[in-house]
N, C-alpha and C. Protein backbone atom coordinates (compact mmCIF):
# COMPACT_ATOMS: atom_id res chain seq x y z
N UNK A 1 -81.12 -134.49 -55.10
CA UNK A 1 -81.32 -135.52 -54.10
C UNK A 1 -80.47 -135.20 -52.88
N UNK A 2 -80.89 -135.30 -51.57
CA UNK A 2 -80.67 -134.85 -50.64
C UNK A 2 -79.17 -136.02 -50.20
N UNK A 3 -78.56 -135.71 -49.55
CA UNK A 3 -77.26 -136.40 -49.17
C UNK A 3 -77.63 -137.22 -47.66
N UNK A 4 -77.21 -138.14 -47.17
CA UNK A 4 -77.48 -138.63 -45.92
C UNK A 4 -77.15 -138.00 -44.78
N UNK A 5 -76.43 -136.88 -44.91
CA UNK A 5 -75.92 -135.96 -44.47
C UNK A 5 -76.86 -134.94 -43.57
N UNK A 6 -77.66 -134.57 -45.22
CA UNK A 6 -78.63 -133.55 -44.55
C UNK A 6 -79.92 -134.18 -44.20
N UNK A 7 -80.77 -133.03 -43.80
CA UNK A 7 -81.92 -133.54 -42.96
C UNK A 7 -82.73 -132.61 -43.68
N UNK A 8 -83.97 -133.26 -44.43
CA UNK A 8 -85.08 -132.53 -44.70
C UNK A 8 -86.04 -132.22 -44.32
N UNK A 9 -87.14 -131.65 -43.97
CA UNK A 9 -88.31 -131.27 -44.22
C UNK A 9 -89.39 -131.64 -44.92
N UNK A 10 -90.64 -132.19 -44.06
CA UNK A 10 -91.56 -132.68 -45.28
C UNK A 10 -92.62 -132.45 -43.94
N UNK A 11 -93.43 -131.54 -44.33
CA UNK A 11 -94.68 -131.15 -43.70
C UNK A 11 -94.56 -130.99 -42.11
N UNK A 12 -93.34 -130.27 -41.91
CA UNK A 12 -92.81 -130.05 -40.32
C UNK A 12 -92.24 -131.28 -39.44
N UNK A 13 -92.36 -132.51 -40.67
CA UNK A 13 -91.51 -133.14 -39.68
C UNK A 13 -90.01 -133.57 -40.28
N UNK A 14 -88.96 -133.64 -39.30
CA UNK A 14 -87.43 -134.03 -40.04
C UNK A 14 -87.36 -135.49 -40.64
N UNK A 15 -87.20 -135.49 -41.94
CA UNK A 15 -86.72 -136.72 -42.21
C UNK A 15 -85.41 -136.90 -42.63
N UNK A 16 -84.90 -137.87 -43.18
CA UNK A 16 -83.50 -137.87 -43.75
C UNK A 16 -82.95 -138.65 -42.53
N UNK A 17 -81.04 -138.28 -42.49
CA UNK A 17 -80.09 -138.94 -41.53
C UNK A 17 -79.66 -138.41 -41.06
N UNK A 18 -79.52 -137.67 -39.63
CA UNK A 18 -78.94 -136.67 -38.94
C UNK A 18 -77.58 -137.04 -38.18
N UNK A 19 -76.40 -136.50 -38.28
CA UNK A 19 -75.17 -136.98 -37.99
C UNK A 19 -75.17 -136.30 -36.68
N UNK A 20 -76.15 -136.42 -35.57
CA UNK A 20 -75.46 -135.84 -34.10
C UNK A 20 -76.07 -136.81 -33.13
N UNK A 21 -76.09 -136.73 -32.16
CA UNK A 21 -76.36 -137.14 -30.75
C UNK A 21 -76.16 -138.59 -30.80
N UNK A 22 -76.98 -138.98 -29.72
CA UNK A 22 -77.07 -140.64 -29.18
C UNK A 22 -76.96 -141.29 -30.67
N UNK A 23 -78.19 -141.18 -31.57
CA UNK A 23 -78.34 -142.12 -32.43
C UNK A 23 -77.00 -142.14 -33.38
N UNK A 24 -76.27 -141.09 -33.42
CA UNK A 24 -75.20 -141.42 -34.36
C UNK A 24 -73.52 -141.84 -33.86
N UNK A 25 -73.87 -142.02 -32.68
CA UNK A 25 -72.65 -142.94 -32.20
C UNK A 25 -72.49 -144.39 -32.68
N UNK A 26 -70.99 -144.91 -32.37
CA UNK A 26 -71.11 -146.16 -32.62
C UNK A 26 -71.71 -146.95 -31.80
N UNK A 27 -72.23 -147.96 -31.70
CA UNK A 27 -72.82 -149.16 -31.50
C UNK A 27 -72.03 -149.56 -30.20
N UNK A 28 -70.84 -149.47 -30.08
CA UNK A 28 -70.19 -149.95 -29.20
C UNK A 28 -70.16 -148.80 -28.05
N UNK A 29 -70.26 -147.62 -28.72
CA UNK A 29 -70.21 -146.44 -27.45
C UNK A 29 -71.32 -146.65 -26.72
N UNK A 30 -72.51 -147.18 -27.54
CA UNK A 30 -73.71 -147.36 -26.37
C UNK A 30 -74.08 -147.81 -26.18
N UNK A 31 -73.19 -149.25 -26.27
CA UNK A 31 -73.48 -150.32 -25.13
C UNK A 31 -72.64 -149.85 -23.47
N UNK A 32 -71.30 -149.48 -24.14
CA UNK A 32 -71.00 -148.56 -23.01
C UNK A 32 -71.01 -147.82 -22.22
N UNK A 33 -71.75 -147.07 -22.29
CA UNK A 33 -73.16 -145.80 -21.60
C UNK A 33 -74.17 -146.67 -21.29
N UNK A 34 -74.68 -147.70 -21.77
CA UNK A 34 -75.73 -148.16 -20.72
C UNK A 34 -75.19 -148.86 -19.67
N UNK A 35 -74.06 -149.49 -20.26
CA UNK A 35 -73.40 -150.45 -19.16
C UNK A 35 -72.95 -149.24 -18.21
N UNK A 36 -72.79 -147.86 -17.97
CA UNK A 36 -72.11 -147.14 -16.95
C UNK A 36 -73.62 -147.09 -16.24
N UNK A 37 -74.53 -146.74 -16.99
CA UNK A 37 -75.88 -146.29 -16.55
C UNK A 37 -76.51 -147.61 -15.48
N UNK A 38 -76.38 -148.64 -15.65
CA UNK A 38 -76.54 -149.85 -15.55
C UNK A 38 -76.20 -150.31 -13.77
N UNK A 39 -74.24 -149.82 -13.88
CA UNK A 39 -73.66 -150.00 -12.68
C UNK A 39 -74.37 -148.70 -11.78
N UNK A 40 -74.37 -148.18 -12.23
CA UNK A 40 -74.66 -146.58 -11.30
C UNK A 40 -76.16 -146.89 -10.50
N UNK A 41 -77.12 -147.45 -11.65
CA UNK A 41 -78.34 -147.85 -11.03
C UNK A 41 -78.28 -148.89 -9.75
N UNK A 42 -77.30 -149.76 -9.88
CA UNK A 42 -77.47 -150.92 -8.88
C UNK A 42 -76.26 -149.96 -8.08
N UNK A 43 -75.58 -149.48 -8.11
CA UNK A 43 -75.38 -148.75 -6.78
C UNK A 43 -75.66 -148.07 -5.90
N UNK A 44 -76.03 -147.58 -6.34
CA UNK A 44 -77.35 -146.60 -5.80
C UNK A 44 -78.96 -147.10 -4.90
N UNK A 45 -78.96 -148.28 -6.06
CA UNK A 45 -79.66 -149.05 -5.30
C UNK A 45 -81.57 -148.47 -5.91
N UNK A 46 -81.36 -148.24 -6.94
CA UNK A 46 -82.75 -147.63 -8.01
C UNK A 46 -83.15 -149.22 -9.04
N UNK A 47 -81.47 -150.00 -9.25
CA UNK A 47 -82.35 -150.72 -10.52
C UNK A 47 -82.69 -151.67 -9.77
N UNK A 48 -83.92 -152.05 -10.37
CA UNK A 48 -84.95 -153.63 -10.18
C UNK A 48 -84.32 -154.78 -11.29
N UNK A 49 -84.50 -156.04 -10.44
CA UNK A 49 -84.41 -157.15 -11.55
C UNK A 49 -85.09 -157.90 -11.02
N UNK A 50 -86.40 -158.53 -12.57
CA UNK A 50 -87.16 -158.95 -12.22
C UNK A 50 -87.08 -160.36 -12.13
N UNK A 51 -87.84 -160.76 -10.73
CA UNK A 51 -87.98 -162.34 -10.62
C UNK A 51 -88.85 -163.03 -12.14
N UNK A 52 -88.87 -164.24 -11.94
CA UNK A 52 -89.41 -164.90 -13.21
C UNK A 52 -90.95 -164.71 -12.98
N UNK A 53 -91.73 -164.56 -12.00
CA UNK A 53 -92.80 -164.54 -11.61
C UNK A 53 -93.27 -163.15 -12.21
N UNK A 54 -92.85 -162.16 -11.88
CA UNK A 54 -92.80 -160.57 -12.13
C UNK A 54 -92.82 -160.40 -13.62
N UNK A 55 -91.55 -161.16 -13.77
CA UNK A 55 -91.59 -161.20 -15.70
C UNK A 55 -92.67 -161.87 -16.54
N UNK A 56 -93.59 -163.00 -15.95
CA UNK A 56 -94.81 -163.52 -16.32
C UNK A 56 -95.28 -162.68 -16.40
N UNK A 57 -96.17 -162.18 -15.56
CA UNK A 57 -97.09 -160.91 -15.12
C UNK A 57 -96.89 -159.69 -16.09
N UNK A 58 -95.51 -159.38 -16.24
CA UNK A 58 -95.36 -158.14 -17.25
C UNK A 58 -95.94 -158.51 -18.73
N UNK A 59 -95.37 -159.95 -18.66
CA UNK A 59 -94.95 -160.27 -20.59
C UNK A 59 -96.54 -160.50 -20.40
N UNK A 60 -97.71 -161.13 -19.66
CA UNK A 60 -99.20 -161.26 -19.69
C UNK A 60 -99.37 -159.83 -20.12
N UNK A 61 -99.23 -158.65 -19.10
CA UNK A 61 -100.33 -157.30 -19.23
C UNK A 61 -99.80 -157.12 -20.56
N UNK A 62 -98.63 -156.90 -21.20
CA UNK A 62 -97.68 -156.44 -22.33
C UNK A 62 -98.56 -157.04 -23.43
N UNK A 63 -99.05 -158.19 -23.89
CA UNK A 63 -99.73 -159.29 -24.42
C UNK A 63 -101.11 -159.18 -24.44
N UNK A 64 -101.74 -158.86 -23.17
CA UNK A 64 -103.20 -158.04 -23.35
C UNK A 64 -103.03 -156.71 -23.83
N UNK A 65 -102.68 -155.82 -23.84
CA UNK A 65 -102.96 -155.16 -24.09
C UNK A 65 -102.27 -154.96 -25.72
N UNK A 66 -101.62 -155.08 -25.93
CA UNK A 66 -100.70 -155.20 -27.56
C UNK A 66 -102.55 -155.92 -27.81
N UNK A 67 -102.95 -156.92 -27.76
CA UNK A 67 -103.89 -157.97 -28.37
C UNK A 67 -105.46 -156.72 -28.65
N UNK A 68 -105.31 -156.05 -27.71
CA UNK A 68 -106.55 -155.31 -27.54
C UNK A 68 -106.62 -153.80 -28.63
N UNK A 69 -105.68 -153.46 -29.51
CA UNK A 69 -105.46 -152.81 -30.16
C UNK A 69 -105.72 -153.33 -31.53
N UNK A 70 -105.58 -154.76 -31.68
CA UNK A 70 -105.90 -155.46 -33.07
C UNK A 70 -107.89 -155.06 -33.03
């Protein structure tokens, strides 16, 4: 039985628990990295925040189309 450690193989794709990158940080490191990612965007002047109107409109198309796949 494979350890959580390692990472197997099963018909070319990886399964198992891989101990590297983003996903195996703590929880708290990446809230921290988004929060840097976050400030950097609004300085710069790239991030959007959406009005409540905008956010209707999204959560509608988001909602048709999720619905249209059933």
């Amino acid at each position: 039985m494979a350890t959580s450690n390692q990472v197997k193989k099963d018909a070319g794709r990886q399964t198992g628990k891989s101990e590297r990158g983003f996903a195996a940080m703590d929880p708290e490191r990446h809230r921290e990295i988004a929060r840097e990612g976050g400030k950097a965007a609004h300085q710069s002047g790239n991030a959007h925040e959406f009005t409540s109107e905008e956010a209707r409109k999204a959560g509608k198309k988001g909602g048709q189309a999720s619905s249209k796949q059933r």
